[in-house]
PDB file of N, CA and C in Angstrom:
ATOM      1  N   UNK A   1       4.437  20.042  10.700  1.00  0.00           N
ATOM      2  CA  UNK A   1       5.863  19.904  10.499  1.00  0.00           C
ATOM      3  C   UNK A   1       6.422  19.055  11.639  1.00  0.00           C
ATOM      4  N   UNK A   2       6.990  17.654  11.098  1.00  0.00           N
ATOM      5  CA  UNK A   2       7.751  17.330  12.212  1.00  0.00           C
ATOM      6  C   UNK A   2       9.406  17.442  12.130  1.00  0.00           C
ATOM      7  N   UNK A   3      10.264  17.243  13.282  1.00  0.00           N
ATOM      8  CA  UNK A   3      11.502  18.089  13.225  1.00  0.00           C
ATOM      9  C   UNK A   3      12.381  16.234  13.477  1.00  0.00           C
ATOM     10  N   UNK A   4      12.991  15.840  13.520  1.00  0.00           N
ATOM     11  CA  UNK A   4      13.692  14.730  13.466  1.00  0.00           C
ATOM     12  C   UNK A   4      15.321  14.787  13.630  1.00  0.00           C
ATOM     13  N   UNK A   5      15.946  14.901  13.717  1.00  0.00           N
ATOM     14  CA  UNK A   5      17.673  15.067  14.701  1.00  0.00           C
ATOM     15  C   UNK A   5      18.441  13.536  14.500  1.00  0.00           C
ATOM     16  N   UNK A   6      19.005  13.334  13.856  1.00  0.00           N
ATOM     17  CA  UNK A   6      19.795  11.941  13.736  1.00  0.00           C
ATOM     18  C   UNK A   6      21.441  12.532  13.903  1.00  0.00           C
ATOM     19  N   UNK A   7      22.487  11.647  13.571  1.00  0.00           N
ATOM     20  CA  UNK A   7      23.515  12.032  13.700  1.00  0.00           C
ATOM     21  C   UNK A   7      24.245  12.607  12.393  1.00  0.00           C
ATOM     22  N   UNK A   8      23.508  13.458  11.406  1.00  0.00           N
ATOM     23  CA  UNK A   8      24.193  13.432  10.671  1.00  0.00           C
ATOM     24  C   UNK A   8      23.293  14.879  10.083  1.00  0.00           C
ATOM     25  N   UNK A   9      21.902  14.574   9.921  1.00  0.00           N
ATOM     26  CA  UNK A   9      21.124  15.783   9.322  1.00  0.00           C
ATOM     27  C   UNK A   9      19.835  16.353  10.320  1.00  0.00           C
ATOM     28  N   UNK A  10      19.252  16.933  10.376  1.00  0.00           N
ATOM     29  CA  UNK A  10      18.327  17.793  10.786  1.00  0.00           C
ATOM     30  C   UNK A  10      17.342  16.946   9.643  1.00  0.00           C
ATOM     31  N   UNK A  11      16.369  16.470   9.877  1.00  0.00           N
ATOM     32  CA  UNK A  11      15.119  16.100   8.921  1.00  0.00           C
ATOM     33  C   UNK A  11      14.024  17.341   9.119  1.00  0.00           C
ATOM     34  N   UNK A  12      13.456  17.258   8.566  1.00  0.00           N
ATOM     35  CA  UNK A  12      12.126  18.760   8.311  1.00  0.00           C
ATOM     36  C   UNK A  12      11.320  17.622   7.527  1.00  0.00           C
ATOM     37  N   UNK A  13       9.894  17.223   8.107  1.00  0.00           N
ATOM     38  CA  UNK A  13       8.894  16.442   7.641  1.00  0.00           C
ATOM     39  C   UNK A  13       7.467  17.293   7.324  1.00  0.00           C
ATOM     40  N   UNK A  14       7.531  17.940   6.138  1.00  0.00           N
ATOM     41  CA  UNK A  14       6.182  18.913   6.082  1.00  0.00           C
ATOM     42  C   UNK A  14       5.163  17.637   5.681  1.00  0.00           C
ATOM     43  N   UNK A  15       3.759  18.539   6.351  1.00  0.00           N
ATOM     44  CA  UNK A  15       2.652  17.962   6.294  1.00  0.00           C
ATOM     45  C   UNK A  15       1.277  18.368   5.800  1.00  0.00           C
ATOM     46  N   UNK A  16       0.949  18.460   4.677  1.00  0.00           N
ATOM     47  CA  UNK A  16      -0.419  19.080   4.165  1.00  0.00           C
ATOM     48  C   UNK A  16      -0.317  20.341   3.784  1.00  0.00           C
ATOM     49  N   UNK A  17      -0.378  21.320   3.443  1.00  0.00           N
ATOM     50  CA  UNK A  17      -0.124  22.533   2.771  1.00  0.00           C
ATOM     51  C   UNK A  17       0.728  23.646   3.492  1.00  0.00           C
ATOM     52  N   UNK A  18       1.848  23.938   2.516  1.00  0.00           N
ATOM     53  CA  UNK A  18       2.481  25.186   3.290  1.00  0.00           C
ATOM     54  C   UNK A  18       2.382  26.262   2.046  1.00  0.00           C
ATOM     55  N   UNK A  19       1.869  27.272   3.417  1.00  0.00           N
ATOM     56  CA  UNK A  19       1.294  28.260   2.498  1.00  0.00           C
ATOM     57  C   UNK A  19       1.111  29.985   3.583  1.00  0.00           C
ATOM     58  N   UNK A  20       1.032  30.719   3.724  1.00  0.00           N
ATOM     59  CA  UNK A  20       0.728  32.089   4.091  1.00  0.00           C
ATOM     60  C   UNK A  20       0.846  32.058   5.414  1.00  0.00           C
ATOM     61  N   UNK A  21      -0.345  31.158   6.113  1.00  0.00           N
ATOM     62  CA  UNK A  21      -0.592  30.941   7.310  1.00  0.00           C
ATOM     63  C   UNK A  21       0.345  30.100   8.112  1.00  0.00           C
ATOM     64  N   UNK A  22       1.126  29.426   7.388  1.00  0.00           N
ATOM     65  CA  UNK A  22       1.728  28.028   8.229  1.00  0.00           C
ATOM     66  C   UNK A  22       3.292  28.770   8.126  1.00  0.00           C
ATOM     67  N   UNK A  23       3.609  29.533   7.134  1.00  0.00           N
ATOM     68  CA  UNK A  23       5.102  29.621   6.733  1.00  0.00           C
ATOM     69  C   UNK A  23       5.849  30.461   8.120  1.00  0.00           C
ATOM     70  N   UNK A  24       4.976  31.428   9.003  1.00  0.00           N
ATOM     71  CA  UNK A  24       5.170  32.515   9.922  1.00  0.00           C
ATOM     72  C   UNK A  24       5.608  31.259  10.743  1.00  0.00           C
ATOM     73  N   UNK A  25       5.289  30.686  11.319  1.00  0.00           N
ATOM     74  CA  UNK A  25       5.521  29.680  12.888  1.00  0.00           C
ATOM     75  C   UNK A  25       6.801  28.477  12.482  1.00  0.00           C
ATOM     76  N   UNK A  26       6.640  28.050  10.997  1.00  0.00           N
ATOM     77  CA  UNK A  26       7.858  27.434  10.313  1.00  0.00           C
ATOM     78  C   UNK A  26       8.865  27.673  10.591  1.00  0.00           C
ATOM     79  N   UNK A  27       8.976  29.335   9.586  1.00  0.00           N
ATOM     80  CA  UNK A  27       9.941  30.262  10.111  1.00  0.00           C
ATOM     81  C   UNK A  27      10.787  30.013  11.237  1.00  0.00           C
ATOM     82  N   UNK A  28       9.885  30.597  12.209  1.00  0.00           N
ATOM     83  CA  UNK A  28      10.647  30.539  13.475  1.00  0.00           C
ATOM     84  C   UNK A  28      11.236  29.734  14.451  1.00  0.00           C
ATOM     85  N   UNK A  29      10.519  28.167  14.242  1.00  0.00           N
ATOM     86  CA  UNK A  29      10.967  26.988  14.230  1.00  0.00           C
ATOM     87  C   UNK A  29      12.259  26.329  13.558  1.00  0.00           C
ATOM     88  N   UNK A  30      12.484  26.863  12.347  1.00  0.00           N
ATOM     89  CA  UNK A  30      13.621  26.499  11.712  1.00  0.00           C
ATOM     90  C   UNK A  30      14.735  27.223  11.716  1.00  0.00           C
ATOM     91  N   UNK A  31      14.730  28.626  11.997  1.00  0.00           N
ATOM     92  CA  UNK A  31      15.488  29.441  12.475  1.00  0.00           C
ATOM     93  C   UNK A  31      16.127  29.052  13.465  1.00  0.00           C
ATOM     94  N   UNK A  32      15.676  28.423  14.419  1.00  0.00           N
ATOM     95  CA  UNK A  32      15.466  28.453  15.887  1.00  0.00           C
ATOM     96  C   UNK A  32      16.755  27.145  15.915  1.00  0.00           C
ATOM     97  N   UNK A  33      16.210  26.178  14.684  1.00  0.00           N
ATOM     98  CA  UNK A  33      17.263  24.724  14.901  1.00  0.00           C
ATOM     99  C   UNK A  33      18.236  25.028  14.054  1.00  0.00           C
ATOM    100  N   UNK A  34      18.303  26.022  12.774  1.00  0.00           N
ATOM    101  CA  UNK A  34      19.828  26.098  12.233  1.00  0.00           C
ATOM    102  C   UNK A  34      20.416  27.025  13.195  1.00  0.00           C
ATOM    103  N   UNK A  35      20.220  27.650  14.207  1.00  0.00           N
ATOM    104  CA  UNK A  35      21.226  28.745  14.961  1.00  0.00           C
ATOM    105  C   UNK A  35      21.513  28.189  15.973  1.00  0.00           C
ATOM    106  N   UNK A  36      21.168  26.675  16.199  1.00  0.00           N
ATOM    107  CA  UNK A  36      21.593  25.623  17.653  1.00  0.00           C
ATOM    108  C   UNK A  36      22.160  24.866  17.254  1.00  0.00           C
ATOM    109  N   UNK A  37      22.023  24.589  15.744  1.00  0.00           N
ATOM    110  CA  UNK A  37      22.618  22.875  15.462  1.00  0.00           C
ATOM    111  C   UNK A  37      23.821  23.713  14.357  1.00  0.00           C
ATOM    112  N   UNK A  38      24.645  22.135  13.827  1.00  0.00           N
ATOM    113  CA  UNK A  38      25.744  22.205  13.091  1.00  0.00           C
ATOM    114  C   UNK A  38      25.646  21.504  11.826  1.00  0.00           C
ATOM    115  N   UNK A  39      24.601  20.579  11.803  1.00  0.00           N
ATOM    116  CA  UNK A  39      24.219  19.722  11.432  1.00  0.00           C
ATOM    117  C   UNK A  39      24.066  20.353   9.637  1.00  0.00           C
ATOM    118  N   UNK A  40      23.802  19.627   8.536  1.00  0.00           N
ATOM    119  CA  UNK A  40      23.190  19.891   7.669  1.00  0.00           C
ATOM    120  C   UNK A  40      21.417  19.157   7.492  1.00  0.00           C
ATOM    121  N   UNK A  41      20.304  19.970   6.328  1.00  0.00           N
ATOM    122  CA  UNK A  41      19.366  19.731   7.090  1.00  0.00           C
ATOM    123  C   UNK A  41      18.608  18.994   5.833  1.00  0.00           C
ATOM    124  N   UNK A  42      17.636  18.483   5.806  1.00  0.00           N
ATOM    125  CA  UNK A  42      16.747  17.749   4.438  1.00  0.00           C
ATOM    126  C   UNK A  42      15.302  18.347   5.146  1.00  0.00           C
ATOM    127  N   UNK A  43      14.771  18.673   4.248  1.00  0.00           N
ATOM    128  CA  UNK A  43      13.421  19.060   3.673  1.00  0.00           C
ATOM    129  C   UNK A  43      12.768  17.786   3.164  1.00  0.00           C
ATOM    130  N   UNK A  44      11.661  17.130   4.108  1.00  0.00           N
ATOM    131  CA  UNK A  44      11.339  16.402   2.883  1.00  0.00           C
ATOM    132  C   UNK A  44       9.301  16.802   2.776  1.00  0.00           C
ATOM    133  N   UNK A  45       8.950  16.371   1.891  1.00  0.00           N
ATOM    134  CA  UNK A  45       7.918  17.160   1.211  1.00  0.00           C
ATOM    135  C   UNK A  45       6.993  15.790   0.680  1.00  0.00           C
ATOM    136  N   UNK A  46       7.193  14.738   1.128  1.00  0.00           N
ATOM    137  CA  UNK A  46       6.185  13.145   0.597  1.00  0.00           C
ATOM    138  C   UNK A  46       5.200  13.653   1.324  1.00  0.00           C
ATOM    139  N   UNK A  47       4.527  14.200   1.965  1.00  0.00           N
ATOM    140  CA  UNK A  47       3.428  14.456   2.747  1.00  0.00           C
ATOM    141  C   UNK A  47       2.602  16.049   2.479  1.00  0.00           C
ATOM    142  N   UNK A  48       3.585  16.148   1.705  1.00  0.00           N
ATOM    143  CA  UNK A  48       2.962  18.076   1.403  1.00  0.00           C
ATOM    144  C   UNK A  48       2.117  18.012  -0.164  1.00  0.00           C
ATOM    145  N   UNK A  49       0.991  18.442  -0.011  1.00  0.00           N
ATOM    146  CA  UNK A  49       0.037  18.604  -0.967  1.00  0.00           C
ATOM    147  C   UNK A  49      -0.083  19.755  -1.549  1.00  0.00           C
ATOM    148  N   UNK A  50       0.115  20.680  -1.383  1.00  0.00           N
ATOM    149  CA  UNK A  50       0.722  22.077  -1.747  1.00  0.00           C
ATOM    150  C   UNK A  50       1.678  23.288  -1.324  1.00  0.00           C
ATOM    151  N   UNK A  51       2.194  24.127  -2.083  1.00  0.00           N
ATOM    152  CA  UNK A  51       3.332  25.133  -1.772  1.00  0.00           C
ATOM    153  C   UNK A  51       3.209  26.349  -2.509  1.00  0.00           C
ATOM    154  N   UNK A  52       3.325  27.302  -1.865  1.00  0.00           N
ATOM    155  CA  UNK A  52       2.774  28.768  -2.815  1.00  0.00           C
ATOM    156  C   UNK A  52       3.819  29.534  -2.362  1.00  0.00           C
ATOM    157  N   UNK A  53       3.866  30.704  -2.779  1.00  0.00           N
ATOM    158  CA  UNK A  53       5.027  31.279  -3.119  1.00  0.00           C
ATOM    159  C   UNK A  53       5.749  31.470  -1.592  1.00  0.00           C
ATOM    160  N   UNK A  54       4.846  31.656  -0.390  1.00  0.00           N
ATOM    161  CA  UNK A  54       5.716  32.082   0.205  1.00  0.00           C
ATOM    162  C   UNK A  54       5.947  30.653   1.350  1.00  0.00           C
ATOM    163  N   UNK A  55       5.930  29.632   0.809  1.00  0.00           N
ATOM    164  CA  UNK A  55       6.597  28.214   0.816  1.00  0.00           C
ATOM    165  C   UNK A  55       8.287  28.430   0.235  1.00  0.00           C
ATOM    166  N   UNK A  56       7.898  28.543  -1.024  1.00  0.00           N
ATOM    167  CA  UNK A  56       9.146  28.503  -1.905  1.00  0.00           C
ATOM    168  C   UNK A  56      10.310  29.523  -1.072  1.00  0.00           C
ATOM    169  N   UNK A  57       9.828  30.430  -0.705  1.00  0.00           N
ATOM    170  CA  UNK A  57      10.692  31.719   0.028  1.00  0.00           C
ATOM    171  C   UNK A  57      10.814  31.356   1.514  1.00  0.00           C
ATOM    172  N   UNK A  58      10.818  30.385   2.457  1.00  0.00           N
ATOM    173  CA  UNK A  58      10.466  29.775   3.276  1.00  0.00           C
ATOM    174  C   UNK A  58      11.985  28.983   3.054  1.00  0.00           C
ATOM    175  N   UNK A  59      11.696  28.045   1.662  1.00  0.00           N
ATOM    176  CA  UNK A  59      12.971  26.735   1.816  1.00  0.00           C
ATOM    177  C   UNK A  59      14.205  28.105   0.783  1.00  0.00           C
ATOM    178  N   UNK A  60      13.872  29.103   0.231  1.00  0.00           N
ATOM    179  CA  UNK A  60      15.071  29.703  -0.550  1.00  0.00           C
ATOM    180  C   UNK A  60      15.395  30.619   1.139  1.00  0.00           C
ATOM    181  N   UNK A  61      14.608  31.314   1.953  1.00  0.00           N
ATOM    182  CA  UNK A  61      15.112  31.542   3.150  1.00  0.00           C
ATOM    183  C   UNK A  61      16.118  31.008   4.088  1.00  0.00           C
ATOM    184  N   UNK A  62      15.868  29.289   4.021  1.00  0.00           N
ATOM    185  CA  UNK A  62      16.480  28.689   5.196  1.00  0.00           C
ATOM    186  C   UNK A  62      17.577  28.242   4.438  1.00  0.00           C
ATOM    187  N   UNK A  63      17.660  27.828   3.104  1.00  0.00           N
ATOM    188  CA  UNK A  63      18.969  27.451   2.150  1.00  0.00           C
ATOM    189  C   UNK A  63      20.045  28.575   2.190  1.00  0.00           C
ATOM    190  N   UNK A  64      19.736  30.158   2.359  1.00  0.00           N
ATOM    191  CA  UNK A  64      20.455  31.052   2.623  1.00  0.00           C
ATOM    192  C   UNK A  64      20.973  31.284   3.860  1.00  0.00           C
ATOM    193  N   UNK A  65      20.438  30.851   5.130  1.00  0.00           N
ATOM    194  CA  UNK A  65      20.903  30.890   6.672  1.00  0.00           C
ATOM    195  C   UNK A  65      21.934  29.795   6.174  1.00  0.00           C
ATOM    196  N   UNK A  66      21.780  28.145   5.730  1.00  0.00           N
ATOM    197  CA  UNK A  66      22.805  27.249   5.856  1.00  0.00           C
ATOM    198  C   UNK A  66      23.715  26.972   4.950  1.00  0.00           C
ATOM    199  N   UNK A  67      23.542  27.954   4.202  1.00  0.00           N
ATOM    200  CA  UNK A  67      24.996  28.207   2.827  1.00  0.00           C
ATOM    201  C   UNK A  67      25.848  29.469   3.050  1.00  0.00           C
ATOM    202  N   UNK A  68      25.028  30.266   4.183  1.00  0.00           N
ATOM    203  CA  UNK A  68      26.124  30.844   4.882  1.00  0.00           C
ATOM    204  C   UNK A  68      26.951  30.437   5.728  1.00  0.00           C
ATOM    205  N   UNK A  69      26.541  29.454   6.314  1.00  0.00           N
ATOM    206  CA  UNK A  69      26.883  28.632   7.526  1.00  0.00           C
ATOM    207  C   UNK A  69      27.884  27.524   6.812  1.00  0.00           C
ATOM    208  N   UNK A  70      28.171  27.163   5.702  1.00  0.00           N
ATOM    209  CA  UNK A  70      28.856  26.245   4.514  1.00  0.00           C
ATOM    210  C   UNK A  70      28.142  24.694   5.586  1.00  0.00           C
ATOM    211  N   UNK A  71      26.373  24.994   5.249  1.00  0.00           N
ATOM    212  CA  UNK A  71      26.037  23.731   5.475  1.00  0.00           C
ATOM    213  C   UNK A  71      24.563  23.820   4.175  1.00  0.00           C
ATOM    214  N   UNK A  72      24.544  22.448   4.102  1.00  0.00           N
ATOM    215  CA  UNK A  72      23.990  22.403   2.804  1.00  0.00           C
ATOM    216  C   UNK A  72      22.483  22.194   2.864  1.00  0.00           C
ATOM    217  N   UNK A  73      20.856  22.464   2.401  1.00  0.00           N
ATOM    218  CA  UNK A  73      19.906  22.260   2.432  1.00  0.00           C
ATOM    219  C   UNK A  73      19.957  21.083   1.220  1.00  0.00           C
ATOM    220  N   UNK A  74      19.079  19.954   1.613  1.00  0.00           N
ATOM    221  CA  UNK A  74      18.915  18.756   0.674  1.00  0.00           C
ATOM    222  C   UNK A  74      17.323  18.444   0.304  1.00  0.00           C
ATOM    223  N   UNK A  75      16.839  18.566  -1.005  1.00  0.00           N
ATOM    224  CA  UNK A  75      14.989  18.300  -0.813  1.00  0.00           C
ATOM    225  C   UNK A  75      14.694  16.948  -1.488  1.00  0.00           C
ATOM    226  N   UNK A  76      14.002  17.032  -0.543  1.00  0.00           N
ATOM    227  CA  UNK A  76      13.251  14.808  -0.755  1.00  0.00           C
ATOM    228  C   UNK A  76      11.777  15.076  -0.910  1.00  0.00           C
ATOM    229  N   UNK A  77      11.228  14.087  -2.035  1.00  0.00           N
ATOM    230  CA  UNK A  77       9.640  13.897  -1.466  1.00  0.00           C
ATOM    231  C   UNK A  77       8.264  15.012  -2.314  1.00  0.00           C
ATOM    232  N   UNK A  78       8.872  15.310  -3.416  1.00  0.00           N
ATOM    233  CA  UNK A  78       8.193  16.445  -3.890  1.00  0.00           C
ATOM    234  C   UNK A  78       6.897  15.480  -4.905  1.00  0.00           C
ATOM    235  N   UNK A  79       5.931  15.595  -4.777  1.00  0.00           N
ATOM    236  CA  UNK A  79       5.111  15.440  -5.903  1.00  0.00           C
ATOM    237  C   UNK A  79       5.300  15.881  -7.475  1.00  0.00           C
ATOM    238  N   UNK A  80       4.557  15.599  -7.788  1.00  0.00           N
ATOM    239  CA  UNK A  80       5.102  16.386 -10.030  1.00  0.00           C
ATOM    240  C   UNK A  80       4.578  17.612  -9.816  1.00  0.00           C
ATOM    241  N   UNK A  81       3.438  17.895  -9.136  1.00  0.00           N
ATOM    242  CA  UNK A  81       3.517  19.449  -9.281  1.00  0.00           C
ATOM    243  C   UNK A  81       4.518  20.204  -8.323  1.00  0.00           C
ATOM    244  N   UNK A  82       4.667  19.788  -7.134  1.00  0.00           N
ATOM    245  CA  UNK A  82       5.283  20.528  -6.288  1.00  0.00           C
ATOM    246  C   UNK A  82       6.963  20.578  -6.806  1.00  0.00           C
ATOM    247  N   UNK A  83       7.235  19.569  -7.411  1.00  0.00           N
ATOM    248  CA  UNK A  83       8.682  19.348  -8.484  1.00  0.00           C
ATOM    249  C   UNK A  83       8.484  20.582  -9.427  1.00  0.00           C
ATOM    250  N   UNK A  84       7.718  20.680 -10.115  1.00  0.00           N
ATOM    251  CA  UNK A  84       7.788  21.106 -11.440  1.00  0.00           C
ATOM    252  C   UNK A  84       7.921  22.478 -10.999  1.00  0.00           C
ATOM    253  N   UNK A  85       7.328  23.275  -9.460  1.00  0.00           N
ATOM    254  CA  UNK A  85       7.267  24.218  -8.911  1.00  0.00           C
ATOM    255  C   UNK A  85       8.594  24.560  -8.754  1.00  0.00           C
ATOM    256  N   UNK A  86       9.327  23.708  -8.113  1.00  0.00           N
ATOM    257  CA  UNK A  86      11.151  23.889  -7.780  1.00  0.00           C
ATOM    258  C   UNK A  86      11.774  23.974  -8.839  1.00  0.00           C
ATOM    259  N   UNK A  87      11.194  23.044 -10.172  1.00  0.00           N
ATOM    260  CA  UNK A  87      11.685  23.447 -11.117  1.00  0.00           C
ATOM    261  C   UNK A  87      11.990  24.596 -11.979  1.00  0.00           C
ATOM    262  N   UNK A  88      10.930  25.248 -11.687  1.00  0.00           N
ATOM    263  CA  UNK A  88      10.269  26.649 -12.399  1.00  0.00           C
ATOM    264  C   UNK A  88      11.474  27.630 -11.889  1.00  0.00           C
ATOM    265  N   UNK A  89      11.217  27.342 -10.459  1.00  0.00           N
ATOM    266  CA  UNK A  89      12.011  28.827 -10.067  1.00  0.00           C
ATOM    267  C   UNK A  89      13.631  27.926 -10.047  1.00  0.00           C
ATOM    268  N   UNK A  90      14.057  27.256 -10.198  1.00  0.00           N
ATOM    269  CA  UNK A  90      15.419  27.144 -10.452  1.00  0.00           C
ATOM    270  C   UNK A  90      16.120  27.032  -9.130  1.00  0.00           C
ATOM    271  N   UNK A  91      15.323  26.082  -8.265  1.00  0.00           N
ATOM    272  CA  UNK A  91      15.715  25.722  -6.710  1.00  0.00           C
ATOM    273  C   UNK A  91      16.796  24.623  -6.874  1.00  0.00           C
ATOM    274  N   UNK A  92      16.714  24.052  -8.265  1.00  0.00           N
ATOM    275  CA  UNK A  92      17.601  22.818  -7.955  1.00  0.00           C
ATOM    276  C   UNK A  92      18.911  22.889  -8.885  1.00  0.00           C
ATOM    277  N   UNK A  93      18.748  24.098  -9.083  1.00  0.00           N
ATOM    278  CA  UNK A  93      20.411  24.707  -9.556  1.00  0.00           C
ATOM    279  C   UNK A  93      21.164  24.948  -8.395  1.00  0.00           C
ATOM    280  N   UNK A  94      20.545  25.160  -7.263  1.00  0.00           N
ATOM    281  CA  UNK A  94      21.357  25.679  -5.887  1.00  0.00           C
ATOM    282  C   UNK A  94      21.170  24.698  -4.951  1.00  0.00           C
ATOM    283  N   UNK A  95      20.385  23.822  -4.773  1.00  0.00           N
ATOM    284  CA  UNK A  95      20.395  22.714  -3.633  1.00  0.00           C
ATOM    285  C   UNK A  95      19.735  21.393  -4.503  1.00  0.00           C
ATOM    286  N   UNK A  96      20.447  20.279  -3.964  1.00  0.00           N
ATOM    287  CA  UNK A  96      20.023  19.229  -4.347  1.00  0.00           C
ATOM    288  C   UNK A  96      18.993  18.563  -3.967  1.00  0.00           C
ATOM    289  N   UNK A  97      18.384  17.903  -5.159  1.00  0.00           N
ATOM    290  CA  UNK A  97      17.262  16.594  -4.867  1.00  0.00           C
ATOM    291  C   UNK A  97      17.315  15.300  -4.917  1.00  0.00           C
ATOM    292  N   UNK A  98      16.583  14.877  -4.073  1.00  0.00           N
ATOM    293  CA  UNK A  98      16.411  13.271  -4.024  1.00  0.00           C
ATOM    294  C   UNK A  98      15.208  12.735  -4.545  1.00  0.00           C
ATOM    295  N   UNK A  99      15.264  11.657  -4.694  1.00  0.00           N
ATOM    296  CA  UNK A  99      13.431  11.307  -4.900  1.00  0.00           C
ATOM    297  C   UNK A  99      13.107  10.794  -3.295  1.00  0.00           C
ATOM    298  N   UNK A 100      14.002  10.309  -2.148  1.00  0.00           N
ATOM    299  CA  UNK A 100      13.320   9.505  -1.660  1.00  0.00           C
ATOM    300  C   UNK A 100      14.810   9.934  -0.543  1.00  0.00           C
ATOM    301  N   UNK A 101      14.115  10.008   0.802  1.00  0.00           N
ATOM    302  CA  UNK A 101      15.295   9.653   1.972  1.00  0.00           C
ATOM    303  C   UNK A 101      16.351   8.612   1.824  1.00  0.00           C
ATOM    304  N   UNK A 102      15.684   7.368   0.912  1.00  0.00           N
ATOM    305  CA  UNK A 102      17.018   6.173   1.099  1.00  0.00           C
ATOM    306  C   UNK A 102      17.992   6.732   0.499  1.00  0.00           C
ATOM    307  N   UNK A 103      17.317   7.293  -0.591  1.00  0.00           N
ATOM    308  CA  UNK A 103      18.441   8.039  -1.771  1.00  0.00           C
ATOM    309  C   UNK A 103      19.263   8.991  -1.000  1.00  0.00           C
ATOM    310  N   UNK A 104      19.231   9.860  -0.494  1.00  0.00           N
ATOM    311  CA  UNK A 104      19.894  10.305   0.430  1.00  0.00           C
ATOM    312  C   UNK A 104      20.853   9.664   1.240  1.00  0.00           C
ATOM    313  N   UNK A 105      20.465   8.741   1.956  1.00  0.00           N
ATOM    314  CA  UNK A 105      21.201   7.766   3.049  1.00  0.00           C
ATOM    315  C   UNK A 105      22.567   7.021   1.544  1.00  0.00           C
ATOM    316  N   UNK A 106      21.440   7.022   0.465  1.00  0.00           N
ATOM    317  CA  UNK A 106      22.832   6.137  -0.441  1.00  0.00           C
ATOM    318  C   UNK A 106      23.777   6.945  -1.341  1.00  0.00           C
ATOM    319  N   UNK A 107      23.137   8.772  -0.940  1.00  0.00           N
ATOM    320  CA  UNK A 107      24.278   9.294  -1.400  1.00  0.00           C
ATOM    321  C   UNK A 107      23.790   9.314  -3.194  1.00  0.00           C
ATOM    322  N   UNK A 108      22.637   8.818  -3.961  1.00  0.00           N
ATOM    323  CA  UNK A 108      21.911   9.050  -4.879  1.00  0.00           C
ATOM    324  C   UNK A 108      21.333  10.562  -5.548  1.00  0.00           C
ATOM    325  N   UNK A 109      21.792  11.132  -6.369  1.00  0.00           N
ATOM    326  CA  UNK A 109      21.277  12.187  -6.889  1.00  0.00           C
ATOM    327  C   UNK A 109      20.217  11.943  -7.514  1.00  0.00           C
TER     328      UNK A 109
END
């Protein structure tokens, strides 16, 4: 996971599988930057090869810290399965997607 800080969002760059083992240290890492920053944050996922359930409960976790906070979680970068996964559980009824960071920067749904 790399963490990225611009003037506007918090970036979250996952890398290679999040899953059981990786989600515990995530956690606490991301916790750690929505209770310092003000910022709103993007998830992006072009680099993530898989996500299992307690992935999914991971980004529905941290979307609940920053929609309490009336700041918004944004997801970029999903593969067709890892899409079809967000799809399933109905992640993108509550936070928005991009296909791609520019899309983001252009304000593109």
């Amino acid at each position: 996971m790399n963490i990225e800080i611009d003037d506007y969002f918090i970036i979250v760059s996952f890398h290679g599988e999040i899953d059981s083992s990786h989600v515990g240290s995530y956690r606490k890492q991301l916790d750690d930057l929505i209770e310092n920053s003000h910022k709103d944050m993007i998830f992006d996922f072009s680099d993530t090869t898989m996500i299992d359930s307690s992935g999914i409960g991971l980004v529905l976790g941290r979307y609940n810290q920053l929609k309490n906070d009336q700041r918004i979680l944004m997801i970029t970068g999903l593969n067709s399965v890892t899409y079809r996964l967000f799809e399933l559980t109905g992640l993108f009824k509550i936070m928005p997607y991009f296909k791609s960071m520019e899309d983001i920067k252009e304000g593109k749904l």
